[in-house]
Structure formats: C-alpha cells, structure tokens
N, C-alpha and C. Protein backbone atom coordinates (compact mmCIF):
# COMPACT_ATOMS: atom_id res chain seq x y z
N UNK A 1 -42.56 -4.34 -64.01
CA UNK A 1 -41.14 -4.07 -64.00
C UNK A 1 -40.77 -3.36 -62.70
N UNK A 2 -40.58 -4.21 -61.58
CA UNK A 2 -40.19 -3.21 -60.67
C UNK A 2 -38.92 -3.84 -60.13
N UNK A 3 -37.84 -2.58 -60.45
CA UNK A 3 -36.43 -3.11 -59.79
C UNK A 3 -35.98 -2.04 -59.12
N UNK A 4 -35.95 -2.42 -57.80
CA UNK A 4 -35.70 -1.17 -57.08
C UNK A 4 -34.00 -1.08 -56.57
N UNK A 5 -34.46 -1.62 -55.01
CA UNK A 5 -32.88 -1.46 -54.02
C UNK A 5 -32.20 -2.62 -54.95
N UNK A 6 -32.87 -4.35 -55.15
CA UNK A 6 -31.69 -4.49 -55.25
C UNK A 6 -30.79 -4.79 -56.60
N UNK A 7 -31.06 -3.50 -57.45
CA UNK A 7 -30.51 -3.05 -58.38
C UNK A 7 -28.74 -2.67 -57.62
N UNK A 8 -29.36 -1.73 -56.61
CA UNK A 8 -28.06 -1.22 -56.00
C UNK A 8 -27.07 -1.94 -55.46
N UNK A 9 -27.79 -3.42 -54.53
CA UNK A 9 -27.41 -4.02 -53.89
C UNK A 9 -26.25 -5.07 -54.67
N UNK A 10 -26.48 -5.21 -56.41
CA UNK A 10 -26.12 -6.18 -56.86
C UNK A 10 -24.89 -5.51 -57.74
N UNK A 11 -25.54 -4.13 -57.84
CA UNK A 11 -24.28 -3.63 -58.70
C UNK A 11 -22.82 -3.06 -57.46
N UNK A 12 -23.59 -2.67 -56.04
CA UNK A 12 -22.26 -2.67 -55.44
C UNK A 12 -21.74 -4.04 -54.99
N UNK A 13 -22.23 -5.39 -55.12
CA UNK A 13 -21.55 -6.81 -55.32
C UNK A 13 -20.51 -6.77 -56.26
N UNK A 14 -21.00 -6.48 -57.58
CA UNK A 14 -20.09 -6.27 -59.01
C UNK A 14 -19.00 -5.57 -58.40
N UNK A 15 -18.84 -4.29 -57.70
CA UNK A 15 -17.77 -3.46 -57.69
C UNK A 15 -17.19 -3.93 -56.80
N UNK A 16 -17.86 -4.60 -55.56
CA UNK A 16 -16.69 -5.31 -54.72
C UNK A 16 -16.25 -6.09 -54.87
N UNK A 17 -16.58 -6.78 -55.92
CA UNK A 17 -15.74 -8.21 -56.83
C UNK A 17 -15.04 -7.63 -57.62
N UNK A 18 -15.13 -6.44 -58.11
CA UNK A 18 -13.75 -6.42 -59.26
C UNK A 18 -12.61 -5.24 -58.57
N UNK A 19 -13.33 -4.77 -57.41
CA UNK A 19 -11.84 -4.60 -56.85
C UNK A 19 -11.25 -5.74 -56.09
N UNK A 20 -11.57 -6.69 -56.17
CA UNK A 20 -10.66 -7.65 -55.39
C UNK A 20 -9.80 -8.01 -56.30
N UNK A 21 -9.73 -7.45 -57.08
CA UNK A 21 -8.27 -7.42 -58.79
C UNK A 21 -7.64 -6.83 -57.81
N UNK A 22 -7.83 -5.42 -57.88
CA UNK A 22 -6.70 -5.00 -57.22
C UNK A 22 -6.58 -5.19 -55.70
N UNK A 23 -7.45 -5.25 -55.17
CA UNK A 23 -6.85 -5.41 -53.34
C UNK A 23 -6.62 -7.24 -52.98
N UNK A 24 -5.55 -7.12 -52.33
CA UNK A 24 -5.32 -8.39 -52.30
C UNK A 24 -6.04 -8.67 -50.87
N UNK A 25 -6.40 -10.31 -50.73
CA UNK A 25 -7.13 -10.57 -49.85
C UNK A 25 -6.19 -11.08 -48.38
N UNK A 26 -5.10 -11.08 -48.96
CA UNK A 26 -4.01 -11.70 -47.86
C UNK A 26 -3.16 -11.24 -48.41
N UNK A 27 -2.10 -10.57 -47.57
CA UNK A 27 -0.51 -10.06 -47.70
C UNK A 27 0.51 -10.71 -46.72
N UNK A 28 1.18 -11.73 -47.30
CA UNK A 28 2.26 -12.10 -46.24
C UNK A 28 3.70 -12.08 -47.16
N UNK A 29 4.62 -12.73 -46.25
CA UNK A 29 5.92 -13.39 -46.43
C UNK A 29 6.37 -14.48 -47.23
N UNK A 30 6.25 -14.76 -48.68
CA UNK A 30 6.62 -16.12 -49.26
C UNK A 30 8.44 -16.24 -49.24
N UNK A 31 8.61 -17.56 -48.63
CA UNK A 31 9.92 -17.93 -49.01
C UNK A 31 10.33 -18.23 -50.04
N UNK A 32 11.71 -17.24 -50.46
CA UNK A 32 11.85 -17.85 -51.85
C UNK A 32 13.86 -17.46 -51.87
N UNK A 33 14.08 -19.08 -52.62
CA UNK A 33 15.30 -19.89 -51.74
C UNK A 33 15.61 -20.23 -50.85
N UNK A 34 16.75 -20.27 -50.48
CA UNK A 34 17.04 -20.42 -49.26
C UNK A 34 17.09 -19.38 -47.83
N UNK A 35 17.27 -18.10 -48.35
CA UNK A 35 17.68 -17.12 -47.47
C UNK A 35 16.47 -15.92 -47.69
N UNK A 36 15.96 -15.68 -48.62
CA UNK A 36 14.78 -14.96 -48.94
C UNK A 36 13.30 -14.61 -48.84
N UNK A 37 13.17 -13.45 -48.38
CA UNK A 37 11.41 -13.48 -48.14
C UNK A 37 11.02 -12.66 -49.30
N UNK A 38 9.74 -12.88 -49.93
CA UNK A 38 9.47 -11.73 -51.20
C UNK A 38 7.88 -11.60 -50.09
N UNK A 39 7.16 -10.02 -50.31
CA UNK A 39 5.93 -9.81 -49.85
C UNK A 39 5.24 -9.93 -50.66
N UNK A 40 3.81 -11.21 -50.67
CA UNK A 40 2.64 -11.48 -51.85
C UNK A 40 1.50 -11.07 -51.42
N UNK A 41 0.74 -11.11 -52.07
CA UNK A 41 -0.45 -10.80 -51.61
C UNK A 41 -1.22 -11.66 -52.49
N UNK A 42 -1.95 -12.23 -51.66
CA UNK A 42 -3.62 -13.38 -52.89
C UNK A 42 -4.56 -12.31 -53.22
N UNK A 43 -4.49 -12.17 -54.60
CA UNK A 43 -5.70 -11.59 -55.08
C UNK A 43 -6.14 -12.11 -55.93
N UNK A 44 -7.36 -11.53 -56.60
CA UNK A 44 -8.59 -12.26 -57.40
C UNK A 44 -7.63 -12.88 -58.88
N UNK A 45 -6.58 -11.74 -59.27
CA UNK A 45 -5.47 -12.00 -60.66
C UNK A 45 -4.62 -12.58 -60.19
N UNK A 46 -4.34 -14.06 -60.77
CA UNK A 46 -3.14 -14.52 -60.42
C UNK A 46 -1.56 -13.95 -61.20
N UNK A 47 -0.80 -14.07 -60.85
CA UNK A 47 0.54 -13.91 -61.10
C UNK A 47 1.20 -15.04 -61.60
N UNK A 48 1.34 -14.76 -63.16
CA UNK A 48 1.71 -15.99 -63.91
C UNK A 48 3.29 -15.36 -63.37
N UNK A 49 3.94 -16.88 -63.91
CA UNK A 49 5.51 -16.92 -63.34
C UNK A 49 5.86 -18.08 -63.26
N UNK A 50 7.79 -17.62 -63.12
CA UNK A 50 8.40 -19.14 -63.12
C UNK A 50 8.25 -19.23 -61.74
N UNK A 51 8.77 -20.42 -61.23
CA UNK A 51 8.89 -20.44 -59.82
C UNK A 51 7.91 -21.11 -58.86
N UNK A 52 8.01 -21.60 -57.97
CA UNK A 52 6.80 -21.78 -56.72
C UNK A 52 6.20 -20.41 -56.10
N UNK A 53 7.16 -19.35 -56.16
CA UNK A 53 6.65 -17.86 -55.42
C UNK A 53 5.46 -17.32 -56.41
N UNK A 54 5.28 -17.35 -57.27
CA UNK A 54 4.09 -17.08 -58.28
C UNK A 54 3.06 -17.63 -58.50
N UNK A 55 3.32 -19.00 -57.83
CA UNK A 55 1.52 -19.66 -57.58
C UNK A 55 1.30 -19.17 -56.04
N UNK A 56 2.30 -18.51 -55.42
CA UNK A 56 1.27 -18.15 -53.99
C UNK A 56 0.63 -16.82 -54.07
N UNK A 57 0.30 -16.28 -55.15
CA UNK A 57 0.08 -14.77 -55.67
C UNK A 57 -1.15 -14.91 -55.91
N UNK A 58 -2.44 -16.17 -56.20
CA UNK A 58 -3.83 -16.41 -56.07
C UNK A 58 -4.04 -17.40 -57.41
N UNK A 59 -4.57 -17.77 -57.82
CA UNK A 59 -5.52 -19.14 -57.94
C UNK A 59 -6.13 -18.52 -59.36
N UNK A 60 -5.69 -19.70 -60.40
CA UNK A 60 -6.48 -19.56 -61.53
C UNK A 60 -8.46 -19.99 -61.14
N UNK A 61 -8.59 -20.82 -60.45
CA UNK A 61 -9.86 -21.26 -59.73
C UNK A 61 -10.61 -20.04 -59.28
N UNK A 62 -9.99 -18.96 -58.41
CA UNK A 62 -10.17 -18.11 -57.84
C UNK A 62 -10.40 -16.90 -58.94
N UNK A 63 -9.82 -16.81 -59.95
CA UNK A 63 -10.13 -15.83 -60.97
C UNK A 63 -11.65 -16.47 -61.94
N UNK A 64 -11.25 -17.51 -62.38
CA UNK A 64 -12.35 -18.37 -62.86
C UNK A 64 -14.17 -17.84 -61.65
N UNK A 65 -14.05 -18.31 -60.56
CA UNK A 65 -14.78 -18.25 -59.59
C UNK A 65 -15.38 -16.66 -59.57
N UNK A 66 -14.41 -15.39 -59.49
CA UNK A 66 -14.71 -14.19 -59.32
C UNK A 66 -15.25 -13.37 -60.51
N UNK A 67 -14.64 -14.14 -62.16
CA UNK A 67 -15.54 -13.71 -63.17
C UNK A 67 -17.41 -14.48 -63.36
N UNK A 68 -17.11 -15.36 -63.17
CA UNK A 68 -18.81 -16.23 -63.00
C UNK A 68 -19.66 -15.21 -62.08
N UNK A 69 -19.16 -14.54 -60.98
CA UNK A 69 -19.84 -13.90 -59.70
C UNK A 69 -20.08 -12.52 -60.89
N UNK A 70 -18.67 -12.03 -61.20
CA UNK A 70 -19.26 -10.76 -61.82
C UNK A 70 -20.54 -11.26 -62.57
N UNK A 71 -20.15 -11.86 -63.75
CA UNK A 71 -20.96 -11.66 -64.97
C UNK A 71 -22.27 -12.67 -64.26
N UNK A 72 -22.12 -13.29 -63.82
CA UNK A 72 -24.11 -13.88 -63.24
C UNK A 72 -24.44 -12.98 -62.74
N UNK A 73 -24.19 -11.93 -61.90
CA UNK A 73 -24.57 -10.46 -60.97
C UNK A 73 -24.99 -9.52 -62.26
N UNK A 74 -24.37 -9.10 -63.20
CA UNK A 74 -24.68 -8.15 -64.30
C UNK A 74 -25.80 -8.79 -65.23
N UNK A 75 -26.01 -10.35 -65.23
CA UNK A 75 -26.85 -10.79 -66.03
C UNK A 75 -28.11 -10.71 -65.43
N UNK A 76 -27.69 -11.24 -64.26
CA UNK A 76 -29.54 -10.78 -62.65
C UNK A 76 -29.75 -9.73 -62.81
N UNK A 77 -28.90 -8.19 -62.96
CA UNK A 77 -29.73 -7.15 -62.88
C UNK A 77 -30.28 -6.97 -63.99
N UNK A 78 -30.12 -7.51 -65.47
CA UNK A 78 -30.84 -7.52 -66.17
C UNK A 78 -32.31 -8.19 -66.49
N UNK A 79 -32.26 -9.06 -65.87
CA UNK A 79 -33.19 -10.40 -65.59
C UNK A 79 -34.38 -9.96 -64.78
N UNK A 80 -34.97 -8.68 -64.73
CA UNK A 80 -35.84 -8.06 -63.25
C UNK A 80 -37.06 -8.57 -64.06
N UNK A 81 -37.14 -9.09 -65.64
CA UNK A 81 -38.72 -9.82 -65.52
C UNK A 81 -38.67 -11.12 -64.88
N UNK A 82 -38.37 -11.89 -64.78
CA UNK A 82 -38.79 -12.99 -64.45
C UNK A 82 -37.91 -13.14 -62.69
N UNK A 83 -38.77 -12.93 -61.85
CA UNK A 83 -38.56 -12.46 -60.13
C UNK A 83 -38.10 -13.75 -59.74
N UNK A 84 -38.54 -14.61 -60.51
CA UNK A 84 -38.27 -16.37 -59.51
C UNK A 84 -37.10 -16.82 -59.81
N UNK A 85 -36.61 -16.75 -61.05
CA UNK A 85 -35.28 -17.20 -61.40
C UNK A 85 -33.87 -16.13 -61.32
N UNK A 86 -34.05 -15.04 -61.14
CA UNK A 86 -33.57 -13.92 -60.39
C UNK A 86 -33.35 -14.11 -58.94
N UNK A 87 -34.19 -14.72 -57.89
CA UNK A 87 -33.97 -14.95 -57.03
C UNK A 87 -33.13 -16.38 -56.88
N UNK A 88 -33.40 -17.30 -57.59
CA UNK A 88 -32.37 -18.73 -57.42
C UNK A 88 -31.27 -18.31 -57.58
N UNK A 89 -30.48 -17.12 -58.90
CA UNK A 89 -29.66 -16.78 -59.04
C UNK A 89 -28.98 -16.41 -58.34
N UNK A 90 -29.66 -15.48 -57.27
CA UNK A 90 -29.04 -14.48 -56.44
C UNK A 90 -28.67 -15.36 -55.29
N UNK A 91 -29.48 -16.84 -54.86
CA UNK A 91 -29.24 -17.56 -53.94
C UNK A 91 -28.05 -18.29 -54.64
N UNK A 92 -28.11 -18.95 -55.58
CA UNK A 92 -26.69 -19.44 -56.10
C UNK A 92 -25.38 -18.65 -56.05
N UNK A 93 -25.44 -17.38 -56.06
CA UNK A 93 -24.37 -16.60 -55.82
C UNK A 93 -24.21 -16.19 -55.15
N UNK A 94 -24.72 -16.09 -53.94
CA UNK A 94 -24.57 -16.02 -52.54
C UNK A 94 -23.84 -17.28 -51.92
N UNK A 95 -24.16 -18.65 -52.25
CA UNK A 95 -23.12 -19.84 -52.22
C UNK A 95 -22.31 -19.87 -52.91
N UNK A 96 -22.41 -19.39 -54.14
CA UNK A 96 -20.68 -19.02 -54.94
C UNK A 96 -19.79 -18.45 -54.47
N UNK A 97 -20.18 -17.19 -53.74
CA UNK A 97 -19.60 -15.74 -53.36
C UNK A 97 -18.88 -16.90 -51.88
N UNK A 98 -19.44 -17.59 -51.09
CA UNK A 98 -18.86 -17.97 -49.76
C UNK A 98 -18.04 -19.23 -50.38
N UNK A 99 -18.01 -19.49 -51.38
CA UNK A 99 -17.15 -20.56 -51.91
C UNK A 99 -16.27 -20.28 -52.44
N UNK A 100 -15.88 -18.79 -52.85
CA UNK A 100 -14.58 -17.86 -53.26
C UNK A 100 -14.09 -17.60 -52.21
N UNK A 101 -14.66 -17.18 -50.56
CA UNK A 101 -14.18 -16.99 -49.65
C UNK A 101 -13.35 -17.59 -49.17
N UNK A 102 -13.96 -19.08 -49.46
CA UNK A 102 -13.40 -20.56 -48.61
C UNK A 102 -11.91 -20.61 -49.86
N UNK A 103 -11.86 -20.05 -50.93
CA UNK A 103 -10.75 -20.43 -51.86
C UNK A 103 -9.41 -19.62 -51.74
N UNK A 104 -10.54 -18.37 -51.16
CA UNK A 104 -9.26 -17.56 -50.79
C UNK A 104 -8.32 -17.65 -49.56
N UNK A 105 -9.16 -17.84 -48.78
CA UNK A 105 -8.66 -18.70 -47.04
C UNK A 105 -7.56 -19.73 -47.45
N UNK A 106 -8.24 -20.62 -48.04
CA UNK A 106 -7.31 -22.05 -48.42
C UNK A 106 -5.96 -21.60 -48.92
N UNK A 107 -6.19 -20.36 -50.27
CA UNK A 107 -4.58 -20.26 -50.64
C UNK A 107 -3.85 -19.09 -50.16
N UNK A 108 -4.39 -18.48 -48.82
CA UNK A 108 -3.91 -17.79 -47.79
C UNK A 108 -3.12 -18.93 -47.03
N UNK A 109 -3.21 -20.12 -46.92
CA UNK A 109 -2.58 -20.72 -45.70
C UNK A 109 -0.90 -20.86 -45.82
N UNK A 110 -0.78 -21.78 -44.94
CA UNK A 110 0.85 -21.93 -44.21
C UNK A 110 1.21 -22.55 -45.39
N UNK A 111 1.30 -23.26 -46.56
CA UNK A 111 1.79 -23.91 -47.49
C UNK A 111 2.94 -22.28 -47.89
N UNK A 112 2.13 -21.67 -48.74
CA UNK A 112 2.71 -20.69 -49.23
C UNK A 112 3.64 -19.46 -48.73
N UNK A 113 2.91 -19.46 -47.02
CA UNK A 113 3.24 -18.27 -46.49
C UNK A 113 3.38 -18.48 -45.58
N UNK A 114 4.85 -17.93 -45.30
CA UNK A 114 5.33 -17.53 -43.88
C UNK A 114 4.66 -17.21 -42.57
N UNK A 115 4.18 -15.82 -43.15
CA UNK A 115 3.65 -15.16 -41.85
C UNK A 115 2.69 -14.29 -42.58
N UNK A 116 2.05 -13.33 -42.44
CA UNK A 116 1.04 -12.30 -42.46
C UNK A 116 -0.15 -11.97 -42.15
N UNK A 117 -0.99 -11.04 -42.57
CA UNK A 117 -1.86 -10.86 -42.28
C UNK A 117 -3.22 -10.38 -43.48
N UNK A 118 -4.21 -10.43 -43.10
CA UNK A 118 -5.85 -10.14 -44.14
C UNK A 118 -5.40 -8.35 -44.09
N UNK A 119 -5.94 -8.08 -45.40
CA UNK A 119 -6.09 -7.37 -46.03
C UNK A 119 -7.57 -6.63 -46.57
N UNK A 120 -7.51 -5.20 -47.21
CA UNK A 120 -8.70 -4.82 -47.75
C UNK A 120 -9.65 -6.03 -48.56
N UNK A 121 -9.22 -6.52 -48.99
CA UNK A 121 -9.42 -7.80 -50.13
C UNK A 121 -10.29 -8.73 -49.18
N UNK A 122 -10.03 -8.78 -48.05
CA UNK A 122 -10.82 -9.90 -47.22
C UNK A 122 -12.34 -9.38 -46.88
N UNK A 123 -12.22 -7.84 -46.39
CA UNK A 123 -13.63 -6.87 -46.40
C UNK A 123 -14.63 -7.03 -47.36
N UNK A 124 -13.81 -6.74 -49.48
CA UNK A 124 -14.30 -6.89 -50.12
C UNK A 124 -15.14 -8.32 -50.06
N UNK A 125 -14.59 -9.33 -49.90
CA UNK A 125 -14.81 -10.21 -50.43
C UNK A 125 -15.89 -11.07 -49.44
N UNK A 126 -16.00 -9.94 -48.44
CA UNK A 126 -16.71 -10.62 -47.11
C UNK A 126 -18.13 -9.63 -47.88
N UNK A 127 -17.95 -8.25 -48.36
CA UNK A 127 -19.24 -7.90 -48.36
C UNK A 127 -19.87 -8.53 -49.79
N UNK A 128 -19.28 -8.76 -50.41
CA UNK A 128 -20.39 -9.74 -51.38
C UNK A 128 -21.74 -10.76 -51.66
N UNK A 129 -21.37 -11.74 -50.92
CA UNK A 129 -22.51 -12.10 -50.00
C UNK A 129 -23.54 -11.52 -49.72
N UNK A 130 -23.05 -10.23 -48.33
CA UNK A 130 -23.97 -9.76 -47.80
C UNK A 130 -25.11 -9.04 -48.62
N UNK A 131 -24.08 -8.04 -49.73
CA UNK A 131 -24.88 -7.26 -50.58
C UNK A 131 -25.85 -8.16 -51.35
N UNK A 132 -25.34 -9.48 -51.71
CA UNK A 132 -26.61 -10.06 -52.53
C UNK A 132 -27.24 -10.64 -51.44
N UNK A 133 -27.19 -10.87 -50.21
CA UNK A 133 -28.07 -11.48 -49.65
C UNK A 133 -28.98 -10.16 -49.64
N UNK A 134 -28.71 -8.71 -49.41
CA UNK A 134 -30.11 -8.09 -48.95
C UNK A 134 -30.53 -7.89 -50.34
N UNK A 135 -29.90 -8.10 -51.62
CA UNK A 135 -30.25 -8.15 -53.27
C UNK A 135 -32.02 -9.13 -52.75
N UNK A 136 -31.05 -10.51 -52.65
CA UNK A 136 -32.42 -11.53 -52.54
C UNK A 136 -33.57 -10.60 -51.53
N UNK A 137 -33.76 -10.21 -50.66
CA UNK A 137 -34.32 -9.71 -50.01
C UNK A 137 -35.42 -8.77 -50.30
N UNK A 138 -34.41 -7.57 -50.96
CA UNK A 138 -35.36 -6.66 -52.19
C UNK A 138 -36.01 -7.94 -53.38
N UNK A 139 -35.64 -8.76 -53.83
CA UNK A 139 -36.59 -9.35 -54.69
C UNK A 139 -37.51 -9.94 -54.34
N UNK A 140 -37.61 -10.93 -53.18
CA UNK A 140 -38.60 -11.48 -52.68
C UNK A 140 -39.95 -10.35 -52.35
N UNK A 141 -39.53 -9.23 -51.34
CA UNK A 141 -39.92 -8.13 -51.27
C UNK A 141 -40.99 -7.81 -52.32
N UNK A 142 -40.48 -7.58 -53.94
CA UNK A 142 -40.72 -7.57 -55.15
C UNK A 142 -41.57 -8.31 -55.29
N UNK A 143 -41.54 -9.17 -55.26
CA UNK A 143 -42.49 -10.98 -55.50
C UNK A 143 -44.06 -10.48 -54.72
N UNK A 144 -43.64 -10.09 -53.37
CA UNK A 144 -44.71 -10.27 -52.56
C UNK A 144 -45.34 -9.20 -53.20
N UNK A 145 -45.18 -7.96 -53.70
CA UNK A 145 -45.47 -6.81 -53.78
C UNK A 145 -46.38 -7.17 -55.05
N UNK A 146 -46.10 -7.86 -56.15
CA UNK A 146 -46.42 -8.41 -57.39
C UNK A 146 -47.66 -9.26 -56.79
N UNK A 147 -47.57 -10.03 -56.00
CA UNK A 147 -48.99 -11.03 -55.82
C UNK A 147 -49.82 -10.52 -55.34
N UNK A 148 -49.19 -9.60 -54.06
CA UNK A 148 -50.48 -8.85 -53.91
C UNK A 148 -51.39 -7.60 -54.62
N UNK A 149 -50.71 -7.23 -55.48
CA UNK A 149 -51.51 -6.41 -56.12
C UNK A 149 -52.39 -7.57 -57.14
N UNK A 150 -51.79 -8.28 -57.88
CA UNK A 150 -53.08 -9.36 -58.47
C UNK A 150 -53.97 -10.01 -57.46
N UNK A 151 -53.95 -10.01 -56.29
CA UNK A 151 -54.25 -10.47 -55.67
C UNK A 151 -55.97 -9.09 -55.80
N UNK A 152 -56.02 -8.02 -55.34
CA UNK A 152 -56.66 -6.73 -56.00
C UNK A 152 -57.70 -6.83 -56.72
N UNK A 153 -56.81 -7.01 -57.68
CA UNK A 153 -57.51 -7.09 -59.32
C UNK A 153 -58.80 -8.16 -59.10
C-alpha cells in the first residue's frame, strides 16, 4: 500500500475542478437585443434560461465532462491497490482534463461573445492536467519502487 505525493497531486486536481463552479473560465460581453450588452462568464455550471444569452453562460457537455474528472479522480485515489489501472486512469484523465479545456475555448468563442477576456477559471482548468500528470508520475514512481523490492526478495 504505498500512496504517497500523488494522493496530493490528485486531490488538489479535485479542488481545481470544483472551483471551476465558481470561477468562470471566460468573462466577456454577450449581446442581448438589439441595443444591449449583459457580462457572462463560461463556467463549469451552466445557466439554465430563456433566451440565447443563457446558453453563452457554459455547456451542459462541459458540466457533464467536469463531474466524470471529479468523481474518476476521487475513485483513483481510492484505487492505490491495483498501480496499473490507477495509472491508465490517471492517463485517461489527463486526456479528459485537455478535452474540457478544448470545450471551454470552443464556448468562449465569437459566436456568443462580443469581446473579453480569460479568467481565474482558465488557470484552474489549465492546472488539472498538470497536477495529474505529476499524479501519473508519483505512481509509476510507485510501480518501480514495488518491483524492485520483489525484485530483493
């Protein structure tokens, strides 16, 4: 049973995924009528509503996408017996995590929004990844550490 760093690594993934509830990843200008700007921001919760201005507020896909990341991340740190499928995991969500990125970019664009600019939400959502990539890192780490001691014996 050895779970060390990336215990840490995976649970600060978790926390930078569920503040991307609250920090939005993009804050701009949506037009709404003819004469009107309202300020949105894309975050991980979409903004149900009437209107076209309430789907530029983020992505049922994008909420869908950011709960799978939580809960596969909370299920890996439980998972520290079996090192091999812990690690596919952590590689699958490391391509998940850059495939929320690419979702959030997409419904950041010119369709919805005027003008603006990235937000805390873009940081979050950039360090996710990273944290599980050095996650995978500590496990492999793990792996090697495991063979070579049978290796010993």
């Amino acid at each position: 049973m050895l779970q060390r760093k990336q215990t840490l690594w995976m649970l600060l993934a978790v926390i930078c995924a569920v503040l991307t509830f609250w920090f939005p990843f993009y804050t701009g200008n949506v037009t709404v009528g003819t004469n009107g700007h309202v300020m949105m921001g894309v975050k991980a919760a979409p903004v149900f509503g009437f209107g076209k201005d309430s789907a530029s507020s983020g992505s049922v896909l994008i909420l869908i996408v950011t709960c799978v990341i939580i809960a596969l991340t909370l299920y890996n740190i439980f998972n520290y017996k079996d090192r091999k499928k812990q690690l596919w995991i952590t590689i699958g969500l490391i391509i998940l995590s850059l495939l929320n990125i690419l979702l959030y970019w997409q419904a950041s664009g010119p369709p919805h929004f005027v003008e603006g600019s990235f937000s805390l939400g873009a940081l979050l959502s950039a360090a996710i990844p990273v944290c599980l990539f050095f996650a995978a890192q500590g496990i492999r780490k793990d792996e090697k550490l495991v063979k070579s001691t049978d290796r010993l014996r």
